[in-house]
Protein backbone atom coordinates (compact mmCIF):
# COMPACT_ATOMS: atom_id res chain seq x y z
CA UNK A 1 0.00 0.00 0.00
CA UNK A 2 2.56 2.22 0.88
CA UNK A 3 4.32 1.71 -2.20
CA UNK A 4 1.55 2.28 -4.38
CA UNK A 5 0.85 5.73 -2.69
CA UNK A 6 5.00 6.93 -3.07
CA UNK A 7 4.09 5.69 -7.05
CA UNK A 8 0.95 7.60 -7.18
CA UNK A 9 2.94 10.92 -5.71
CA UNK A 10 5.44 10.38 -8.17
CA UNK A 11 3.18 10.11 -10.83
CA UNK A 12 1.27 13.09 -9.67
CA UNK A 13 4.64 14.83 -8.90
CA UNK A 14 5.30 14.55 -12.76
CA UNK A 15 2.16 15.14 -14.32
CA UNK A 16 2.35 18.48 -12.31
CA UNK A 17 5.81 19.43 -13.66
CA UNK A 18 4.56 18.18 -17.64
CA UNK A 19 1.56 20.72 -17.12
CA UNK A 20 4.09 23.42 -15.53
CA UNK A 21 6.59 23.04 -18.47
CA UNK A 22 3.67 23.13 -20.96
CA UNK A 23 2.39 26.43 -19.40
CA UNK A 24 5.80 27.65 -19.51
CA UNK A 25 6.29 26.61 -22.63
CA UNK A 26 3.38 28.02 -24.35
CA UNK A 27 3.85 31.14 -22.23
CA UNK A 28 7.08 31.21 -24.07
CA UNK A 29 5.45 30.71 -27.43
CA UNK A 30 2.95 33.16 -26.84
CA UNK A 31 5.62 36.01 -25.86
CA UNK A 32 7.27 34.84 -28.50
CA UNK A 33 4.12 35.46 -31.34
CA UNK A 34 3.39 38.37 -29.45
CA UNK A 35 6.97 39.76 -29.83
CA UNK A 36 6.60 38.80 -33.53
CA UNK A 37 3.41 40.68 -34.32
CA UNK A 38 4.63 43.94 -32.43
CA UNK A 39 7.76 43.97 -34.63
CA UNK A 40 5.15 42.92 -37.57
CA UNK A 41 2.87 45.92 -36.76
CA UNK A 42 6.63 48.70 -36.21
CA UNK A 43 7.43 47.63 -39.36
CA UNK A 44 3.90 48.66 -41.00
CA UNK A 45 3.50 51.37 -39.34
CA UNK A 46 7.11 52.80 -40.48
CA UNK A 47 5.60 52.60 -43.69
CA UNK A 48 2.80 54.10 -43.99
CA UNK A 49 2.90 57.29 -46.18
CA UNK A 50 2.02 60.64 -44.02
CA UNK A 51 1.22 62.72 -47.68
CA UNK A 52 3.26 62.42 -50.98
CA UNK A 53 4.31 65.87 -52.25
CA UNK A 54 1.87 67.04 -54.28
CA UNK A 55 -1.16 65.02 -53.13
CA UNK A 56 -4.89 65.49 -52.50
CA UNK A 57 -6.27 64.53 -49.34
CA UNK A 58 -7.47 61.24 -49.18
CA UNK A 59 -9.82 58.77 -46.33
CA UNK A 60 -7.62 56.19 -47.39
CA UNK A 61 -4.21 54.78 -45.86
CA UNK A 62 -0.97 53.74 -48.21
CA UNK A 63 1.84 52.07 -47.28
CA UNK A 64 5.53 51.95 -49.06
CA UNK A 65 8.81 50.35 -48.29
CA UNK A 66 10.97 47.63 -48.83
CA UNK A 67 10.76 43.88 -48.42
CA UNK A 68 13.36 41.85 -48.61
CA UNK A 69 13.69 38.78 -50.34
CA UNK A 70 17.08 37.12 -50.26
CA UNK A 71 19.54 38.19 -47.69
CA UNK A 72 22.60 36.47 -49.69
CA UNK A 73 22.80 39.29 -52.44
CA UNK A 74 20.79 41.54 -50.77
CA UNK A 75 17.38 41.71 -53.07
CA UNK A 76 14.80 43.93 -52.23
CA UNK A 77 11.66 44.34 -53.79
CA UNK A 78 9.78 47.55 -53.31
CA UNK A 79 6.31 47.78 -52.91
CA UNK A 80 2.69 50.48 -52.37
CA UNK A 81 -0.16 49.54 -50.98
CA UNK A 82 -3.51 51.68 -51.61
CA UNK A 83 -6.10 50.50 -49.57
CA UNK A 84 -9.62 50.58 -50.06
CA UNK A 85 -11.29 53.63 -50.11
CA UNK A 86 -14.16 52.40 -48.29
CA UNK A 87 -14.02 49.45 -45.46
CA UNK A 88 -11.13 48.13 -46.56
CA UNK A 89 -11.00 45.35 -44.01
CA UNK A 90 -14.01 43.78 -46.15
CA UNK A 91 -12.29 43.80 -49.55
CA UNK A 92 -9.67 41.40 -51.40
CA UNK A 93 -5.95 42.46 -51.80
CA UNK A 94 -5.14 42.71 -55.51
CA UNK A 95 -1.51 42.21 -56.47
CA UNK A 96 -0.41 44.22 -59.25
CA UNK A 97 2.37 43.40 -62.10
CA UNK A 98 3.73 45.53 -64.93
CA UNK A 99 5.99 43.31 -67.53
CA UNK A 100 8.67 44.43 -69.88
CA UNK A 101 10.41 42.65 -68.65
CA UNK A 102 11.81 45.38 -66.81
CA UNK A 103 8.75 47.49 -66.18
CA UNK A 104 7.72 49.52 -62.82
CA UNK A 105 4.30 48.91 -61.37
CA UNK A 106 4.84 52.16 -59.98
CA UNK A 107 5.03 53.93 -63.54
CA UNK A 108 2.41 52.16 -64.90
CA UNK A 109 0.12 49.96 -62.50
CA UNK A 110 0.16 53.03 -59.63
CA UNK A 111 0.36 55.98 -61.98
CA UNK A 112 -1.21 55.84 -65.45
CA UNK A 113 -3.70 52.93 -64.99
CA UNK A 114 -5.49 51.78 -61.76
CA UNK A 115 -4.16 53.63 -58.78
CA UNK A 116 -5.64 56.38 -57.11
CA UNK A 117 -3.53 58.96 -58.54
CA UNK A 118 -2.72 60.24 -61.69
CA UNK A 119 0.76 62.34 -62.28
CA UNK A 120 -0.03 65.88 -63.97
CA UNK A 121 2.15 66.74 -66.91
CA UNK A 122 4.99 68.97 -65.07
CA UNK A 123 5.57 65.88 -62.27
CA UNK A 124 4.96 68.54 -59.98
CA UNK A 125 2.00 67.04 -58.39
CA UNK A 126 -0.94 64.28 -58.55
CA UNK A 127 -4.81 64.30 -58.95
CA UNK A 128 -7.67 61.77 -58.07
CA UNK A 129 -7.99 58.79 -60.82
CA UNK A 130 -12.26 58.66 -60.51
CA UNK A 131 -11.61 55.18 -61.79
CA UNK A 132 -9.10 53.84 -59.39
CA UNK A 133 -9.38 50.09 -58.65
CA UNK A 134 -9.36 51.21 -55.12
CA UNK A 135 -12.72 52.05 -54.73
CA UNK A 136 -13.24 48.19 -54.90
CA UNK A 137 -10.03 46.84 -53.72
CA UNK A 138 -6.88 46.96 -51.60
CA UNK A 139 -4.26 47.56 -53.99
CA UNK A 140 -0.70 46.34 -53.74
CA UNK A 141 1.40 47.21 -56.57
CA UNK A 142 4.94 45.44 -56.36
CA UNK A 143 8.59 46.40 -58.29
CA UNK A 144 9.81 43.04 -59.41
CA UNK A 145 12.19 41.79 -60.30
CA UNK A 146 15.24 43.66 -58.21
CA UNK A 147 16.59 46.32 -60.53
CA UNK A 148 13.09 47.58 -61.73
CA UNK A 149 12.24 50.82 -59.98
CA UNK A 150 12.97 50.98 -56.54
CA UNK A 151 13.98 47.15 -55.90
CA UNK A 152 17.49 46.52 -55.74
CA UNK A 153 20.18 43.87 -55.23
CA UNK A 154 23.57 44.69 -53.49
CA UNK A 155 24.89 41.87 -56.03
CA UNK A 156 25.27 43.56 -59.35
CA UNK A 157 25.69 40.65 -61.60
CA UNK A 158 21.90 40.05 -60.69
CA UNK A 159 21.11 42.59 -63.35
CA UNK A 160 22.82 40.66 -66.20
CA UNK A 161 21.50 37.33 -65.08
CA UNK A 162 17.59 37.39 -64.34
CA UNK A 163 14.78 35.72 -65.84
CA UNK A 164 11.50 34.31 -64.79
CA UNK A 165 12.35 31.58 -62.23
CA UNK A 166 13.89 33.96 -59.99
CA UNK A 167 11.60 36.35 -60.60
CA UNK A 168 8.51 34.21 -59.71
CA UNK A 169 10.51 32.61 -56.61
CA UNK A 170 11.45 35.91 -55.78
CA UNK A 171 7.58 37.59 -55.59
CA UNK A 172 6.86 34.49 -53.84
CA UNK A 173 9.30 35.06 -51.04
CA UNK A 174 8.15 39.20 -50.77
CA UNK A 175 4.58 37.74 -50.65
CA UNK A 176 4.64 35.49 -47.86
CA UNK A 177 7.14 38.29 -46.11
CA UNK A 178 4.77 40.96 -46.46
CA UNK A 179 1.77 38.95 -45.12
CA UNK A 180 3.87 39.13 -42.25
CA UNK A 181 4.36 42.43 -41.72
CA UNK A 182 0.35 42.94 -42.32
CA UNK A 183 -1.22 40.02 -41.01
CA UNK A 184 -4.63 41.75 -41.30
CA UNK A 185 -4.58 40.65 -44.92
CA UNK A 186 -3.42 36.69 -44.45
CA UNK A 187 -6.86 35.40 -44.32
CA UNK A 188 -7.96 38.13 -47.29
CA UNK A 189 -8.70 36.40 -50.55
CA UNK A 190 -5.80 37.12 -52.75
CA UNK A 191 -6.37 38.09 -56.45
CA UNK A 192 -2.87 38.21 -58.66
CA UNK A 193 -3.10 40.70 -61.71
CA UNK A 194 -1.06 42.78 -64.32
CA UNK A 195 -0.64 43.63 -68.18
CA UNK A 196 1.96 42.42 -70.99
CA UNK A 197 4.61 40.75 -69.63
CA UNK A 198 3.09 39.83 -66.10
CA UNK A 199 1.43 37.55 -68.73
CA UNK A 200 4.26 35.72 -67.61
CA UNK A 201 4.70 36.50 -63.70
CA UNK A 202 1.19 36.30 -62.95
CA UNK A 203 0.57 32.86 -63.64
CA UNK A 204 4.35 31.64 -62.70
CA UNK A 205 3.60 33.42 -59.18
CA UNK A 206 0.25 31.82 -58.92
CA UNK A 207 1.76 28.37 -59.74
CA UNK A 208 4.82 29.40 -57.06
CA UNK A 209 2.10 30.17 -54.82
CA UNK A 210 0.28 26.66 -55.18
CA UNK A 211 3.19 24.61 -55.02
CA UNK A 212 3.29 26.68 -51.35
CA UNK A 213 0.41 25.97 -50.56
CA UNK A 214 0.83 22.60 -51.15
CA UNK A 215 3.28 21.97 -48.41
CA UNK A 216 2.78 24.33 -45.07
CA UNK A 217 0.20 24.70 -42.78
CA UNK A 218 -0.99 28.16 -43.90
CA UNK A 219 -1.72 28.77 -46.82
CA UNK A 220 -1.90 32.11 -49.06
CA UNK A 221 -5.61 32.73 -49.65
CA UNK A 222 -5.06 33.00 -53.70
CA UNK A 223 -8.66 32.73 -55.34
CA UNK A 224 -8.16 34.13 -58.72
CA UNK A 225 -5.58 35.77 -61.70
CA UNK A 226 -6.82 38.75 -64.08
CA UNK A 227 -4.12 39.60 -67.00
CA UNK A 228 -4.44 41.95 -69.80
CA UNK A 229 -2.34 41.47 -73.71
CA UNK A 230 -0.91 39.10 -71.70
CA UNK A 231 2.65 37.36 -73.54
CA UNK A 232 1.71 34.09 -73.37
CA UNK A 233 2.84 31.57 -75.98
CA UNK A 234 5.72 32.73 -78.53
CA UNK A 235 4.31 30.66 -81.70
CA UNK A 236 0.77 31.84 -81.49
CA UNK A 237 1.52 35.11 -79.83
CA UNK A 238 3.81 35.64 -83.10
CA UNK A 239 1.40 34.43 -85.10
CA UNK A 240 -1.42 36.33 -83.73
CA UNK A 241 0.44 39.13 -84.31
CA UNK A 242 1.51 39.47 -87.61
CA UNK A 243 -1.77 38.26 -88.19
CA UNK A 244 -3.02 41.69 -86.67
CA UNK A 245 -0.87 44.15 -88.35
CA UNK A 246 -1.96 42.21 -91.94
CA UNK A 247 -5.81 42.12 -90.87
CA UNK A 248 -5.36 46.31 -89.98
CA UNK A 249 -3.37 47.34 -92.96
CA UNK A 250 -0.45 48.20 -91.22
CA UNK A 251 1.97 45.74 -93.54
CA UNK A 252 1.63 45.00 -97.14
CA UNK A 253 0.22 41.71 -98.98
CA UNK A 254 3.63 41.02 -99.41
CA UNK A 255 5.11 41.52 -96.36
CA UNK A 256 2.82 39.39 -94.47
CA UNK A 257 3.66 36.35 -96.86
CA UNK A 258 7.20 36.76 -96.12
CA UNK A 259 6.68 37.09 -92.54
CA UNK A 260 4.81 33.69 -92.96
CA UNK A 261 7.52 31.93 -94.90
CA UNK A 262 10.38 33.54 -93.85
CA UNK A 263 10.10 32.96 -89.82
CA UNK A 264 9.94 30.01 -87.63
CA UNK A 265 7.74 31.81 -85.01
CA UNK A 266 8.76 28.76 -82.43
CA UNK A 267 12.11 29.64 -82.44
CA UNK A 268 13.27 32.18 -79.57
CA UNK A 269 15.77 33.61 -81.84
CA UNK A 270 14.46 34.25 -85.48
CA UNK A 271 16.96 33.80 -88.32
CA UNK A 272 18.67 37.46 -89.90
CA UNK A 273 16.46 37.03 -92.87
CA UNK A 274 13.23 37.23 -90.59
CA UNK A 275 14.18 39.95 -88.54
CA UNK A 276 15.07 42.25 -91.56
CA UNK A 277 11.50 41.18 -92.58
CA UNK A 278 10.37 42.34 -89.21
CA UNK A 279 12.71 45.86 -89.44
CA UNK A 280 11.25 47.13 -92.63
CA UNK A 281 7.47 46.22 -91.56
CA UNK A 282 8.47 49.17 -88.38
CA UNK A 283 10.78 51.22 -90.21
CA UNK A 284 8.60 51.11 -93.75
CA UNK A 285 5.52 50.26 -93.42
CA UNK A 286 4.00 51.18 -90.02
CA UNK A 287 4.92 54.76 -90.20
CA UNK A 288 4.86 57.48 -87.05
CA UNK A 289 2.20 55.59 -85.02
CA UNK A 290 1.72 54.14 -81.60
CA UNK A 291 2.53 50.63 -81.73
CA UNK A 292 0.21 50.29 -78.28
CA UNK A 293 -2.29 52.31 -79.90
CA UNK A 294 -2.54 52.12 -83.52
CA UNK A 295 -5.14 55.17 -83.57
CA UNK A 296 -3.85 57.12 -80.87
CA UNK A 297 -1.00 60.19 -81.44
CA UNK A 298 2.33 59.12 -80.27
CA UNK A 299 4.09 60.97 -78.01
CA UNK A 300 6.34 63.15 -80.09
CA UNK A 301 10.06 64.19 -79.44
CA UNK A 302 11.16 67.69 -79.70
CA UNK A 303 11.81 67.93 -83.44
CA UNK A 304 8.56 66.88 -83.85
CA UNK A 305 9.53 63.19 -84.51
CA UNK A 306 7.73 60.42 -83.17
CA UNK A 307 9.54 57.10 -81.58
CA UNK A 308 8.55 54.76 -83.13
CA UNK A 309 11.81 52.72 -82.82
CA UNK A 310 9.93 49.90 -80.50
CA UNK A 311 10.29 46.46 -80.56
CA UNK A 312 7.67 44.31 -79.74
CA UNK A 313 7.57 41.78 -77.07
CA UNK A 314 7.98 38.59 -79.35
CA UNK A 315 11.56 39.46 -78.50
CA UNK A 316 10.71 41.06 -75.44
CA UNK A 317 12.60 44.34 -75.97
CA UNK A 318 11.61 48.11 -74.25
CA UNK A 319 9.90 50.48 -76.31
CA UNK A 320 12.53 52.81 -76.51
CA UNK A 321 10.96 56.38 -76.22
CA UNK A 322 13.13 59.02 -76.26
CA UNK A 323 12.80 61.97 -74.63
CA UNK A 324 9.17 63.24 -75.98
CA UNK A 325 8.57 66.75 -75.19
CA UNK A 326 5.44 67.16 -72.68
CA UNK A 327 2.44 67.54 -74.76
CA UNK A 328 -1.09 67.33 -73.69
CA UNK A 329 -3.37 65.52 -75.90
CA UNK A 330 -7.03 65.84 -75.51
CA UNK A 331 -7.42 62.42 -73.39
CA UNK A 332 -5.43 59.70 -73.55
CA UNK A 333 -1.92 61.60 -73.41
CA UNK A 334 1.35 59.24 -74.75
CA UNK A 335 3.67 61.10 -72.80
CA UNK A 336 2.77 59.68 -69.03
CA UNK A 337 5.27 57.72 -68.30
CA UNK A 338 7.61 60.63 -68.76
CA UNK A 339 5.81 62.90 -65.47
CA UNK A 340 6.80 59.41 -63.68
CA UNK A 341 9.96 59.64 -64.47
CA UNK A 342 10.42 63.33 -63.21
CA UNK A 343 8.20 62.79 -60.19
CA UNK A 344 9.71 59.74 -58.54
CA UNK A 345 13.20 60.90 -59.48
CA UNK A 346 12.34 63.67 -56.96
CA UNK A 347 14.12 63.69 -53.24
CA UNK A 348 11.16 64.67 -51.35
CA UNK A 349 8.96 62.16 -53.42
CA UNK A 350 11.35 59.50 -52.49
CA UNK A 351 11.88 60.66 -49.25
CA UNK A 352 7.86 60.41 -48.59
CA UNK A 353 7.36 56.48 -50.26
CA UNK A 354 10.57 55.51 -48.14
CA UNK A 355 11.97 54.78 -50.98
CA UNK A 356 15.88 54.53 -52.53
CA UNK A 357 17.18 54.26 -48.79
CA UNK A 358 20.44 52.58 -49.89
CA UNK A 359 21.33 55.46 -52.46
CA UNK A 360 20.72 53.36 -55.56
CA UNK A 361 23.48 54.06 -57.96
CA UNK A 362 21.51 54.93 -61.19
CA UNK A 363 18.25 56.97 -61.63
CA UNK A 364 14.94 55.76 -61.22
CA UNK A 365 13.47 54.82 -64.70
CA UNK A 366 10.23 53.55 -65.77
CA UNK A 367 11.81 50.83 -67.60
CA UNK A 368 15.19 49.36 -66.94
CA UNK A 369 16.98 48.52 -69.98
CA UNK A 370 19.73 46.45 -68.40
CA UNK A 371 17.01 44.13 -67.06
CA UNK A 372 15.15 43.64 -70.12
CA UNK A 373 18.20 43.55 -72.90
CA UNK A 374 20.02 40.52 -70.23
CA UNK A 375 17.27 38.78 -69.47
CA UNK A 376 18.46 35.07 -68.56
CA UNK A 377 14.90 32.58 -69.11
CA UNK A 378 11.94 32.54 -70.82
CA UNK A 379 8.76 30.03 -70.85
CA UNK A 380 8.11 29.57 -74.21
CA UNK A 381 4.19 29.15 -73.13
CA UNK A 382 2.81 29.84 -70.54
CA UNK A 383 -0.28 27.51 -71.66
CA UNK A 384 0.45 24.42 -69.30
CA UNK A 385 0.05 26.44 -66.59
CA UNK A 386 -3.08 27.70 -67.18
CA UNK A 387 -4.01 24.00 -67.13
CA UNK A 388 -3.05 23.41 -63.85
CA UNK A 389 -4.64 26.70 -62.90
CA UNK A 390 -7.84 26.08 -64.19
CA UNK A 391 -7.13 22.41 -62.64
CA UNK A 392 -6.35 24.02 -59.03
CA UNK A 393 -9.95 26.16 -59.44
CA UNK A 394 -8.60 29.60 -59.61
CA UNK A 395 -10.83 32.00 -61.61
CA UNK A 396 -8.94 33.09 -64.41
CA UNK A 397 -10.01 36.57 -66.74
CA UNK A 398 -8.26 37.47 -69.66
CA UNK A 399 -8.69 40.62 -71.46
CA UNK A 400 -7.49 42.48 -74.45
CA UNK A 401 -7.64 45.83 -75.32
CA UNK A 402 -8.18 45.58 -79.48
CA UNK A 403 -5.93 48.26 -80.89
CA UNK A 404 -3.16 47.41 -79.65
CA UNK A 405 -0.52 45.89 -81.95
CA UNK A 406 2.12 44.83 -80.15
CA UNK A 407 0.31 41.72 -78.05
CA UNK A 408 -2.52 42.36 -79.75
CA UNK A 409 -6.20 40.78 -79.34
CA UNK A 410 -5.67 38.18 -82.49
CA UNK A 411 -2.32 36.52 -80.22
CA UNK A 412 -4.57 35.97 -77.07
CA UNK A 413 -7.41 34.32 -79.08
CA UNK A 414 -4.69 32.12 -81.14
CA UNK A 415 -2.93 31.06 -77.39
CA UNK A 416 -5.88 30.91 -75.55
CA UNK A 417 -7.69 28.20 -78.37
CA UNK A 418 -4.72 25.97 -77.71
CA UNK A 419 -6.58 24.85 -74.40
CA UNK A 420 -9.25 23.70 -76.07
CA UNK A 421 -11.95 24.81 -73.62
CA UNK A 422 -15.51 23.88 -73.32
CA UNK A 423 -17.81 27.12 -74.26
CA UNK A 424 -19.98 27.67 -71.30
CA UNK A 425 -21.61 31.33 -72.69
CA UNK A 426 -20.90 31.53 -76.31
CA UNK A 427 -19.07 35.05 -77.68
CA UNK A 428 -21.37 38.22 -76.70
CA UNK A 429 -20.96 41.49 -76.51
CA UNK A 430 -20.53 43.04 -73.24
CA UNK A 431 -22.33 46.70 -72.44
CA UNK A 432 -21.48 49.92 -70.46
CA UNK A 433 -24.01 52.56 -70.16
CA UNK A 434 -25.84 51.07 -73.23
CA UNK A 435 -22.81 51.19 -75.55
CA UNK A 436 -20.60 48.02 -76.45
CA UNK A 437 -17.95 47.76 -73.88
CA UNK A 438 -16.19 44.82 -75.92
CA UNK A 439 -17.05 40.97 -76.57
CA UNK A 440 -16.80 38.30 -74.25
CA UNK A 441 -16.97 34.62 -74.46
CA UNK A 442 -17.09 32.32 -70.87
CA UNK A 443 -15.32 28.88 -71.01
CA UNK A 444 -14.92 26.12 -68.76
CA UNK A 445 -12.48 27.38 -66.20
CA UNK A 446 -11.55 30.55 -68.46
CA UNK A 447 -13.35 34.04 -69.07
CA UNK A 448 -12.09 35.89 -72.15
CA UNK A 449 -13.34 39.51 -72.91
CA UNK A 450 -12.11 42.33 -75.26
CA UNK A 451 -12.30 46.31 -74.50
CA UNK A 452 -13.42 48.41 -77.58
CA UNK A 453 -11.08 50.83 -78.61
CA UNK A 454 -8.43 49.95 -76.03
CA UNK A 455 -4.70 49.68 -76.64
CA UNK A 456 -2.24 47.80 -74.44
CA UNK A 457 -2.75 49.65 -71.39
CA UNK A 458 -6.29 48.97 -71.00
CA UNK A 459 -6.91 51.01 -68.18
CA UNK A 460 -5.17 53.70 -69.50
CA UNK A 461 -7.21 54.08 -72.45
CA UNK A 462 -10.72 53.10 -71.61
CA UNK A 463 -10.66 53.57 -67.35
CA UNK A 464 -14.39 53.20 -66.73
CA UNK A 465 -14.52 49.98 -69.11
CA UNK A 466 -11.44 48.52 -67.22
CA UNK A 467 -12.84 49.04 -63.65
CA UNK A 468 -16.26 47.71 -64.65
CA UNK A 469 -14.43 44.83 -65.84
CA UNK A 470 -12.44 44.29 -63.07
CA UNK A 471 -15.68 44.48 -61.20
CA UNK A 472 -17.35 41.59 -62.77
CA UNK A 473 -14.42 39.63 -62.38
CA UNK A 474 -13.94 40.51 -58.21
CA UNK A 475 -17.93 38.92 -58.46
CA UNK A 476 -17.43 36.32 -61.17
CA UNK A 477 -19.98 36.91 -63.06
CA UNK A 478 -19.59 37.55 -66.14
CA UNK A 479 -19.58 40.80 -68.33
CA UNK A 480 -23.05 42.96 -68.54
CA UNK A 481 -25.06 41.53 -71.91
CA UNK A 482 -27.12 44.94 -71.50
């Protein structure tokens, strides 16, 4: 008897030290977390943006900084967050991309297209965009990869050797860091969008995204992908688009048959013989024009000469604008991207977003040049992963502004029939405010829809269309028939 009661207090006795290193332990946990999110919440709150020079009063809060993403060479990927206008602790967080490759979501996504302010033409100040994205959405629009606007990388090779895989690894890492910082938006559902280019980051960082998911505990709440002239296969793309300049008499009859027979559109590098082809359709045959636009005025240079020296992304080269004087055009106005580059060059202006805190050794440019003329890897298509998009139940929109010749409407629709997708709501035109907005057709797993007159910056050229499409996509329901 006695011996069973000295067991019992030993058992007792160690159950009661189990339970006291378990509180201790989650008491150490706790502190821990709690630690975590006060750093988490310092870090946010450094960021946020008092007032950028220049700007309008706003009810909403943005955010700016720095995240970085690999301590090794010291990448940093620079980021602005716009939230919601109204209760923005009810609405999705929209990721925004720019392409180029090379391209600054700050130039384009925040300044010219969706964000809440628009740059006026001295760069001496901004104005309210009516049809900012923000009045549905928290907007985050991200610099990727290091060496486009703000980001940076203490390595300097890094600019001569870049491509997609470390640019979709790369957002990955920044996203899963900056839903640390703001934890208030881990449980948000997660929409990934962006133009051109991001026709190739947007799906790479979804599929970066799911392979995440895939393997931890807490997942990022991704529900959907919206991309607009989106790059997306290099045979049909090129196809599409040669097909485009024929079908709106920018090329000759016989132009376009030696563009047919002359180049092996699935070849990444086209033979001297095709690229000659392709130099006197620009130089010859297009004449001063827009290539993003074909019915739009280009932005003209001070002689009075347009650039229209651009290449077009089937080799993924900058259009190279040079120095257009600042002339307002009745509007859409070409020259845009130029205020950017005279605002955000600005001390104050950088000093206010937080922005160039490690004295980057080169100006802040719209579109970086080194990036884009080294860049390392390509997909050649980015069709299989729409597959296992569509497989993984994302919603997926695709859109195409239809004047725009340089990833023009006829490459999407040449790409996107390689899937092979059941019709669900057969092609319709969609309406705003009783006129035709564009055409739409609904697939299984894919919605595809065209904006009327728009060039390559949709929301750029046709604002109120964009926004009500981006609308119907946040509901998923398709585009208005009336």
């Amino acid at each position: 008897m006695a011996m069973g009661m000295a067991m019992c207090k030993t058992e007792l006795l160690l159950v009661s030290m189990a339970y006291i290193f378990l509180v201790v332990s989650v008491g150490v946990v706790s502190h821990k977390v709690a630690k975590e999110e006060e750093a988490a919440a310092a870090e946010a709150e450094a960021d946020r943006i008092t007032e950028l020079p220049g700007q309008p009063k706003v009810s909403f809060l943005h955010y700016s900084g720095y995240v970085s993403v690999n301590k090794v060479s010291g990448r940093a990927l620079f980021y602005w967050l716009t939230e919601a206008v109204h209760l923005p602790e009810s609405k999705p967080l929209v990721i925004w991309l720019n392409g180029g490759p090379g391209c600054s979501s700050v130039a384009y996504g925040a300044s010219e297209e969706i964000g809440p302010f628009r740059l006026n033409k001295t760069g001496s100040g901004l104005y309210l965009n009516k049809f900012s994205w923000n009045t549905v959405a928290n907007l985050l629009f991200l610099e990727t990869p290091a060496g486009v606007g703000f980001s940076y990388t203490n390595k300097s090779s890094d600019l001569f050797d870049t491509g997609d895989l470390r640019t979709a690894k790369d957002s990955l890492e920044f996203v899963i860091r900056w839903l640390d910082r703001f934890p208030r938006y881990k449980q948000r559902e997660i929409y990934l969008t962006g133009e051109s280019y991001a026709g190739h980051y947007v799906p790479q960082l979804a599929k970066e995204i799911m392979t995440y998911n895939s393997r931890t505990k807490y997942p990022i709440n991704l529900k959907g992908i919206m991309v607009g002239n989106a790059v997306t296969d290099n045979y049909y793309d090129n196809l599409g688009t040669v097909a485009y300049w024929w079908s709106h008499a920018m090329i000759s009859d016989a132009t376009y048959r030696q563009l047919l027979n002359k180049c092996d559109f699935r070849q990444e590098k086209e033979s001297n013989e095709c690229e000659s082809t392709y130099s006197y359709a620009m130089d010859q045959e297009f004449g001063n024009i827009d290539q993003y636009n074909i019915y739009a005025p280009p932005c003209n240079n001070s002689d009075g000469s347009t650039s229209t020296g651009a290449s077009t992304h089937r080799i993924m080269h900058l259009p190279h604008r040079r120095h257009p004087i600042f002339r307002q055009i009745s509007g859409y106005d070409p020259c845009t991207e130029k205020y950017a580059e005279i605002y955000y060059n600005r001390p104050d202006v950088q000093k206010a977003l937080h922005a160039n805190t490690t004295k980057i050794p080169y100006k802040w440019t719209a579109c970086s040049e080194i990036l884009n003329r080294n860049w390392n890897d390509t997909s050649i298509s980015i069709l299989p992963i729409y597959k296992e998009m569509i497989a993984g139940g994302l919603r997926i929109w695709v859109y195409s502004g239809d004047v725009d010749s340089v990833v023009p409407v006829t490459a999407t629709r040449f790409s996107l029939a390689e899937l092979k997708l059941r019709t669900k709501i057969p092609w319709y035109p969609w309406y705003l405010k009783k006129q035709v907005g564009g055409w739409t057709e609904v697939y299984e797993g894919l919605t595809f829809a065209t904006v009327r007159g728009a060039g390559h910056e949709v929301p750029l050229f046709k604002p109120r269309a964009a926004l009500h499409l981006f609308k119907s996509f946040l509901s998923g329901k398709p585009p208005p028939k009336a």
